[in-house]
C-alpha atoms as a PDB file:
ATOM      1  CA  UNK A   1      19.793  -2.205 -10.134  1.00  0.00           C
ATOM      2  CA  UNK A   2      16.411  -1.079  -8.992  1.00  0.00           C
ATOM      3  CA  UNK A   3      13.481  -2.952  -7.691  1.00  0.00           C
ATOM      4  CA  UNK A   4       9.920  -1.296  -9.115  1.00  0.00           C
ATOM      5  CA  UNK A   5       7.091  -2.812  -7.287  1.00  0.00           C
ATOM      6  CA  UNK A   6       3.457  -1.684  -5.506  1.00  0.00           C
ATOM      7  CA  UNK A   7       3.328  -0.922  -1.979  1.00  0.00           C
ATOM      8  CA  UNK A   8       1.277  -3.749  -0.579  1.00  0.00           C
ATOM      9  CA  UNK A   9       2.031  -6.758   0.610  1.00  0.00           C
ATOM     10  CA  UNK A  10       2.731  -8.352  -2.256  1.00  0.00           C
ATOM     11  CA  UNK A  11       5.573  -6.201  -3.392  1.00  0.00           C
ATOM     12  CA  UNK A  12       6.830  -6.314  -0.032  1.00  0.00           C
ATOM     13  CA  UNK A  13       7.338 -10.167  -0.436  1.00  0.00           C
ATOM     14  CA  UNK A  14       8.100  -9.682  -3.782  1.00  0.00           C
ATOM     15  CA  UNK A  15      10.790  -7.249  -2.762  1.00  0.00           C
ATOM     16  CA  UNK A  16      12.164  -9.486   0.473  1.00  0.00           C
ATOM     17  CA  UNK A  17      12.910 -11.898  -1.826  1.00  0.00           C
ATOM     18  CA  UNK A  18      14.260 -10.182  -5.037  1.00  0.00           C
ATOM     19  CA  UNK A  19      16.374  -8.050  -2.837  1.00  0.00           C
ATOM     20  CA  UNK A  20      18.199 -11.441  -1.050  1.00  0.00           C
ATOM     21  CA  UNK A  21      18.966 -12.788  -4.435  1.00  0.00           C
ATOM     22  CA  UNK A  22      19.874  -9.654  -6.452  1.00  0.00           C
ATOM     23  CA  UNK A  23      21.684  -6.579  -6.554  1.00  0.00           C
ATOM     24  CA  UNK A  24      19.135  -4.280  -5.776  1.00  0.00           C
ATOM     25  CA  UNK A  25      20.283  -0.830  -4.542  1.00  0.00           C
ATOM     26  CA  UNK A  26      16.808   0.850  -5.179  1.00  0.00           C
ATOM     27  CA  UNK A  27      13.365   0.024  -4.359  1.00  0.00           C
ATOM     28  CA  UNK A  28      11.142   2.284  -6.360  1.00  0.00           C
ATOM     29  CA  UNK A  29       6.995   2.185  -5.422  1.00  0.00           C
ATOM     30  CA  UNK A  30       4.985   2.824  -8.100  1.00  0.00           C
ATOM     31  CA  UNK A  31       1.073   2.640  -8.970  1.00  0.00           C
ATOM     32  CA  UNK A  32       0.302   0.011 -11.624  1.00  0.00           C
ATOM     33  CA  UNK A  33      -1.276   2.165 -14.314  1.00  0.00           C
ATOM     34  CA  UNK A  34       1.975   4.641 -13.859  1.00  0.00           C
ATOM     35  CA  UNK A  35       3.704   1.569 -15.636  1.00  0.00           C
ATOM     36  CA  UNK A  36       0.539   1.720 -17.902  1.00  0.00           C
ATOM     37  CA  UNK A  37       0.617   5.112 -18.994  1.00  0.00           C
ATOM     38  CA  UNK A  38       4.462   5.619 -18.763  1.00  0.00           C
ATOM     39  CA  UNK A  39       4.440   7.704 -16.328  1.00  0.00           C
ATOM     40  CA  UNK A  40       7.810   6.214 -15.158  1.00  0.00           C
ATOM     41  CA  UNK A  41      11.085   5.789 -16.900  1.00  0.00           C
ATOM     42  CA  UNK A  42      12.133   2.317 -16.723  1.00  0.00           C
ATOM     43  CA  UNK A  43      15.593   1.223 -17.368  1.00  0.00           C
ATOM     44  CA  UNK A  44      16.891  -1.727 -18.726  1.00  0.00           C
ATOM     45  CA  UNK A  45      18.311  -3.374 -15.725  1.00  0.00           C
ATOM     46  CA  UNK A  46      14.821  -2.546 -13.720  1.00  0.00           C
ATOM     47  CA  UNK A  47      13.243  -5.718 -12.135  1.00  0.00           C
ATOM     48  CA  UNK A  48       9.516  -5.372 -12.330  1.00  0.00           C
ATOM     49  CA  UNK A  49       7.346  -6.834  -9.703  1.00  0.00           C
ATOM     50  CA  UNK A  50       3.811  -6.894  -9.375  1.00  0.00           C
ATOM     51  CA  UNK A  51       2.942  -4.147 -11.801  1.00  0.00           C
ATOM     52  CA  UNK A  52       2.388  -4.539 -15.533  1.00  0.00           C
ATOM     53  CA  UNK A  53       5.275  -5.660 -17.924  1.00  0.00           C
ATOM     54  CA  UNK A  54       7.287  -2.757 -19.544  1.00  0.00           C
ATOM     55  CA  UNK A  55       9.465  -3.777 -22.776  1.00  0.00           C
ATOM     56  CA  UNK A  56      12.012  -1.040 -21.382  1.00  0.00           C
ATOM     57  CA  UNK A  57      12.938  -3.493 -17.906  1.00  0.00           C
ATOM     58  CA  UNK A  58      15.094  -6.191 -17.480  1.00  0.00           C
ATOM     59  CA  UNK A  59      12.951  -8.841 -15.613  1.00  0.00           C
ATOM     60  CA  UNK A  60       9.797  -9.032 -14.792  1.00  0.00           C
ATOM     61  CA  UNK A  61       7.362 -10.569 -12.200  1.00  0.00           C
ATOM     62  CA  UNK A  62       3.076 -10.069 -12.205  1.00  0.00           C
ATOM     63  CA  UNK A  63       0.210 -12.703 -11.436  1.00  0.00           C
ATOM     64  CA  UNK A  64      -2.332 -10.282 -12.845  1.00  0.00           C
ATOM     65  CA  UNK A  65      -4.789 -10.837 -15.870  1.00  0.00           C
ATOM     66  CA  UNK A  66      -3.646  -9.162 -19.002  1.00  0.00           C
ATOM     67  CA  UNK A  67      -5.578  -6.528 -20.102  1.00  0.00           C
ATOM     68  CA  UNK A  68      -5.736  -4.646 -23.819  1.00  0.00           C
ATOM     69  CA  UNK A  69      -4.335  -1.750 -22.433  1.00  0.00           C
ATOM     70  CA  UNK A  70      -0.883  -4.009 -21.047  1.00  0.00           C
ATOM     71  CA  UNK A  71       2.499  -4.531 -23.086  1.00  0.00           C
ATOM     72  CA  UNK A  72       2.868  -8.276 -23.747  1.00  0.00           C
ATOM     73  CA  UNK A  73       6.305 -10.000 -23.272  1.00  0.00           C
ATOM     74  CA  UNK A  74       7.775 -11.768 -25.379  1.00  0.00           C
ATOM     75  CA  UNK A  75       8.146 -15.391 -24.931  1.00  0.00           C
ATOM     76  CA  UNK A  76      11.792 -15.550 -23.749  1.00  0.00           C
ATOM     77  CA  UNK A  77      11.278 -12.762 -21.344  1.00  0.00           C
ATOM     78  CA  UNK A  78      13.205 -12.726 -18.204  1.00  0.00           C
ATOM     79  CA  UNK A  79      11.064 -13.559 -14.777  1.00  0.00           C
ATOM     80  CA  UNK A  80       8.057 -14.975 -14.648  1.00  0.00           C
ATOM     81  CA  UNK A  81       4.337 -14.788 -15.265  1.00  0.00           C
ATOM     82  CA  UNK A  82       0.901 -16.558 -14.818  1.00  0.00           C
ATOM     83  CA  UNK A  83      -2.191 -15.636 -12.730  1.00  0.00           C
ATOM     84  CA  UNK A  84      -1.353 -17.071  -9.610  1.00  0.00           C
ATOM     85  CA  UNK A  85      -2.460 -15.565  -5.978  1.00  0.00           C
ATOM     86  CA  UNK A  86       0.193 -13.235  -5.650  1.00  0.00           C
ATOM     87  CA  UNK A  87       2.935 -11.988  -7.555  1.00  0.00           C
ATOM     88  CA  UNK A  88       5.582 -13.044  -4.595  1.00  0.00           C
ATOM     89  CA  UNK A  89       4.518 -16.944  -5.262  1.00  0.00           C
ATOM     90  CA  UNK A  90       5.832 -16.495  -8.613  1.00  0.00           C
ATOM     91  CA  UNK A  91       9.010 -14.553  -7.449  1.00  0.00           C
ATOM     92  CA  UNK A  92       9.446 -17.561  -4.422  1.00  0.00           C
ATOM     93  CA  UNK A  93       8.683 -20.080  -7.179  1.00  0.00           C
ATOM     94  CA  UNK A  94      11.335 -18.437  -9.809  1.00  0.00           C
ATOM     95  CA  UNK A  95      14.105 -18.809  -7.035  1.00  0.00           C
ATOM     96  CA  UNK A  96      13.778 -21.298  -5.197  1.00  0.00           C
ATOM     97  CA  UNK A  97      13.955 -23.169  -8.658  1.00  0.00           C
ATOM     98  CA  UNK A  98      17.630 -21.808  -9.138  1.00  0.00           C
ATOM     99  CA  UNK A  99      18.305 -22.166  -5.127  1.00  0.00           C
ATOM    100  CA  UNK A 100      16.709 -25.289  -3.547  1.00  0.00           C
ATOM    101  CA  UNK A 101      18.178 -25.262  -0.498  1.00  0.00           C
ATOM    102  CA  UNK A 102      18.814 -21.693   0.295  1.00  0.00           C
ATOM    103  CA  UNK A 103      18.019 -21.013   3.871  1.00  0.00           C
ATOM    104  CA  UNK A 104      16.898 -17.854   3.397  1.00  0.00           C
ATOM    105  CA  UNK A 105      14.763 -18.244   0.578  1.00  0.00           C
ATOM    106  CA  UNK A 106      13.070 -21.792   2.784  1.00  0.00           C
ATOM    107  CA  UNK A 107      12.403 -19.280   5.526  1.00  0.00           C
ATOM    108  CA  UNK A 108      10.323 -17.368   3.780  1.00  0.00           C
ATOM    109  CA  UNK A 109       7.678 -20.325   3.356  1.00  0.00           C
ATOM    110  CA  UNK A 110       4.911 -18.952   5.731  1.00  0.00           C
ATOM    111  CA  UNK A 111       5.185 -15.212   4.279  1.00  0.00           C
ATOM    112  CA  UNK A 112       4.768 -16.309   0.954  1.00  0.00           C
ATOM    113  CA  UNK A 113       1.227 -18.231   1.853  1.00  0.00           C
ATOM    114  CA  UNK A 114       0.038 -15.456   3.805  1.00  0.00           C
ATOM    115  CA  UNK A 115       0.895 -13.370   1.342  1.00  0.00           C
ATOM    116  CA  UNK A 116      -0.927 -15.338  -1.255  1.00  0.00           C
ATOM    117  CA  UNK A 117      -3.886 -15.139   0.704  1.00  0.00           C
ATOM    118  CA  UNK A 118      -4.228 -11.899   1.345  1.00  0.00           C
ATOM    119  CA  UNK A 119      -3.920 -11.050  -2.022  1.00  0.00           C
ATOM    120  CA  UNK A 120      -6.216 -13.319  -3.213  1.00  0.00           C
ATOM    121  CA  UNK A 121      -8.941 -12.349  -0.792  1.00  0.00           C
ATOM    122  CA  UNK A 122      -8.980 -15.803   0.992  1.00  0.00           C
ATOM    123  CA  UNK A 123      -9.695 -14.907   4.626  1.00  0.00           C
ATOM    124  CA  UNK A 124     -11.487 -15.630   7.418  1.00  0.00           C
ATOM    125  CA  UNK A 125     -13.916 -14.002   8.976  1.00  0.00           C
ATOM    126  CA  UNK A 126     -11.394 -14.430  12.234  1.00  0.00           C
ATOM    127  CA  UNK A 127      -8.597 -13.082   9.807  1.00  0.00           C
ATOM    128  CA  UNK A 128     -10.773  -9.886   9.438  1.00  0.00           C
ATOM    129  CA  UNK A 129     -11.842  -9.340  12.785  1.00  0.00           C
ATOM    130  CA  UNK A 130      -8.592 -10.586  14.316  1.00  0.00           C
ATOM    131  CA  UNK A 131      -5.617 -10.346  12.127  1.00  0.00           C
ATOM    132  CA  UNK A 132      -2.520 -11.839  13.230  1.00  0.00           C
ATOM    133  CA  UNK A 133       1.085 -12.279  12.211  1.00  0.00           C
ATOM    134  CA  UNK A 134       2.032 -11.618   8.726  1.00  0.00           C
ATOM    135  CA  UNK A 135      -1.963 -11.141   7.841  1.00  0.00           C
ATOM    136  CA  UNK A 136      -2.226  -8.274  10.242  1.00  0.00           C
ATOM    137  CA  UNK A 137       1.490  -6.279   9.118  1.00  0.00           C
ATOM    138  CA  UNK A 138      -0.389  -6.881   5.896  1.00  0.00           C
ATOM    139  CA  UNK A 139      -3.522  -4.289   7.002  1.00  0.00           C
ATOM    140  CA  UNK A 140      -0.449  -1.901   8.352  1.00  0.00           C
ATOM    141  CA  UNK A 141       0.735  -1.576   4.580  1.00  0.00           C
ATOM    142  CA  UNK A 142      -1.218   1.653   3.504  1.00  0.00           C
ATOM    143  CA  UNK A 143       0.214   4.804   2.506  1.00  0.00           C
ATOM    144  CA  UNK A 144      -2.827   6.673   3.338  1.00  0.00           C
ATOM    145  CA  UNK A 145      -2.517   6.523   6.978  1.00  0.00           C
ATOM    146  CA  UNK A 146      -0.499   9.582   7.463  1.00  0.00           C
ATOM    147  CA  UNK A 147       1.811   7.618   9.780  1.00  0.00           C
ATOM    148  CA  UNK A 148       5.261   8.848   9.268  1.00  0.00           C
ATOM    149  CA  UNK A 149       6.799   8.343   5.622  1.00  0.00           C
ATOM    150  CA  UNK A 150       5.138   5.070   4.088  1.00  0.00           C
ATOM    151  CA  UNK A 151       8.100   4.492   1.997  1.00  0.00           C
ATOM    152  CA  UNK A 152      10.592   4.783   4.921  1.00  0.00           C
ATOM    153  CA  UNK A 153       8.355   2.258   6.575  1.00  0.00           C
ATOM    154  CA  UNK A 154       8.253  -0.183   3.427  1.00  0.00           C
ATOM    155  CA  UNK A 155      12.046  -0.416   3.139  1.00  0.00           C
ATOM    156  CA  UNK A 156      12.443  -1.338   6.719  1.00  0.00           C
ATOM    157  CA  UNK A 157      10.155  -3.889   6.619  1.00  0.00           C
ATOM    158  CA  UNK A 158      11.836  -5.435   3.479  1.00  0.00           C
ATOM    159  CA  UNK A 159      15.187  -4.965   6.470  1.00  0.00           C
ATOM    160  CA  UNK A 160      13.539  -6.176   9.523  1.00  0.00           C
ATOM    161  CA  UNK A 161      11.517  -9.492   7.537  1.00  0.00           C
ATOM    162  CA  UNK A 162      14.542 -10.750   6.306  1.00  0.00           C
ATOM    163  CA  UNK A 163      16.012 -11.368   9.580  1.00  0.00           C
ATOM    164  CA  UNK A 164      13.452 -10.859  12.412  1.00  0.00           C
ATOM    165  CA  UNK A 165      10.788 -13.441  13.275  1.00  0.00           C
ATOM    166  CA  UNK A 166       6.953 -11.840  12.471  1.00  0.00           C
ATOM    167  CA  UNK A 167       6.464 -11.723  16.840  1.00  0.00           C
ATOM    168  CA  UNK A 168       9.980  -9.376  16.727  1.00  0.00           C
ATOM    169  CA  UNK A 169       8.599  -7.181  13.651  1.00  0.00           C
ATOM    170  CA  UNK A 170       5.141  -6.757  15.194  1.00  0.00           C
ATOM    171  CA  UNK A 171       6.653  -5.052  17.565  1.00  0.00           C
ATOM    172  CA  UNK A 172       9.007  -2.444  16.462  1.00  0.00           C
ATOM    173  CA  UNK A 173       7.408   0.805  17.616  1.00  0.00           C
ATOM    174  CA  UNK A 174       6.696   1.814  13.936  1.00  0.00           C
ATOM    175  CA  UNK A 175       4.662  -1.143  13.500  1.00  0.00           C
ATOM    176  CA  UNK A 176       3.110  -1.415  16.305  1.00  0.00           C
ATOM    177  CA  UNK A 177       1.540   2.737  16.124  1.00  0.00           C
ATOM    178  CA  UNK A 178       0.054   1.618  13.384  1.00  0.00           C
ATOM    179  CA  UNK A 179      -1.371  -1.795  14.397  1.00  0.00           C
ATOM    180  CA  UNK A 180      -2.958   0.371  17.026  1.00  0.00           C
ATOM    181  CA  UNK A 181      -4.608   2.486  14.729  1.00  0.00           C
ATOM    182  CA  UNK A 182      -6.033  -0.595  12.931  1.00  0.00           C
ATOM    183  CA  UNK A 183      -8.136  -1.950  16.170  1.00  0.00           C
ATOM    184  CA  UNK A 184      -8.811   1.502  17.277  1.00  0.00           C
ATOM    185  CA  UNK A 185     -10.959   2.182  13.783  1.00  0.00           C
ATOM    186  CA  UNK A 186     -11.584  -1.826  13.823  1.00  0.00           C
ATOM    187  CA  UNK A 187     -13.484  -0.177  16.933  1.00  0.00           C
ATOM    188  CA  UNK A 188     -15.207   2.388  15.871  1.00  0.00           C
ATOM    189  CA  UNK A 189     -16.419   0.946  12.780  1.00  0.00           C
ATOM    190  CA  UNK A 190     -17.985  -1.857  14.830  1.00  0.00           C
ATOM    191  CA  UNK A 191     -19.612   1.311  16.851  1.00  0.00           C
ATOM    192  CA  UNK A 192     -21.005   2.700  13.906  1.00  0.00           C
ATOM    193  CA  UNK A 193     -22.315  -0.217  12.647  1.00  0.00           C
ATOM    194  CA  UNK A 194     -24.619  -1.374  15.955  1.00  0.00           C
ATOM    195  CA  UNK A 195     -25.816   2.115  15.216  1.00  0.00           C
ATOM    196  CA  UNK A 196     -26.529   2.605  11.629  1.00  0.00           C
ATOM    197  CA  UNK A 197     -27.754  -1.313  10.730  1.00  0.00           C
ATOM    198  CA  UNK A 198     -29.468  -3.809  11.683  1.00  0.00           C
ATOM    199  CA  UNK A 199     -29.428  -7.649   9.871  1.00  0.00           C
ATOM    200  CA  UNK A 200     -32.581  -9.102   8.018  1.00  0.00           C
ATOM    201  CA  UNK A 201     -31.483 -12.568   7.419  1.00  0.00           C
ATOM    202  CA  UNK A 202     -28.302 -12.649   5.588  1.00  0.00           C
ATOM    203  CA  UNK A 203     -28.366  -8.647   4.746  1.00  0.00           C
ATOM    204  CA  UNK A 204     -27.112  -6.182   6.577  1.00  0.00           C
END
């Protein structure tokens, strides 16, 4: 069974969790509109997470707005879906339903609510300047950073957050190169700005 999510932090929630509770032997990253324009071959037993719905998978998990150019599900489709803040509420939501008192799934509490709001955009000005915890691993979720291979990283993140406190995954050395490379260009783009700007009121 294969996992088919985005590489951000809401598939990585979305894929902590779905991984725990099913048989997932492949985690496959994918850009939404690739699910648009089938670009990628989905099979039947596929769980979809935070992408758009495909009639091809077998369940299927998005908070997103539907759009003209999305498949609709039908009504007794597998998974779940409303616009929420993040796809991974609906996935912790969907579970924790079937589990109440799973451990593992109760541990995952604080990730899921950092999760939703990063996703939705609802940070602090602190939380942008100075990211912590599960906020700032969120900022180390890019593939464009060049660091290493970004899907290698993802899939030991889904490894290391299922069992290691956030202090103990912020500092594996993978992590923690590019959490460095965050408040290095946190830096410099502070630089550039004292140079380049200056604030009239509320406008920079």
């Amino acid at each position: 069974m294969r996992l088919v999510t985005r590489g951000d932090l809401d598939g990585l929630t979305s894929a902590i969790i779905i991984t725990l509770k099913e048989p997932i032997d492949q985690i496959v990253l994918v850009h939404p509109q690739d699910i648009t324009d089938k670009r990628v071959e989905i099979r039947s037993d596929d769980v979809l997470a935070n992408v758009p719905y495909d009639p091809r998978c077998g369940m299927w998990f998005d908070h997103h707005l539907l759009t003209d150019n999305n498949e609709t599900p039908p009504k007794n489709f597998k998974g779940r879906y409303r616009i929420a803040p993040s796809a991974a509420r609906l996935v912790y939501e969907y579970y924790l339903e079937k589990h109440p008192k799973d451990p593992d799934l109760l541990r995952m509490s604080k990730l899921v609510d950092e999760t939703d709001r990063l996703d939705a955009a609802q940070l602090t000005p602190d939380d942008v300047e100075n990211p912590r915890d599960y906020i700032l691993l969120g900022y180390t979720i890019d593939s464009r950073t060049g660091l290493g291979s970004f899907e290698d990283y993802f899939h030991k993140l889904v490894k290391w957050l299922q069992t290691k406190p956030i202090a103990e995954v912020l500092r594996q050395p993978e992590v923690r190169e590019r959490i460095d490379r965050i408040r290095n260009e946190l830096g410099e783009f502070r630089e550039l700005l004292r140079r380049n700007s200056f604030q009239l009121n509320n406008v920079v």
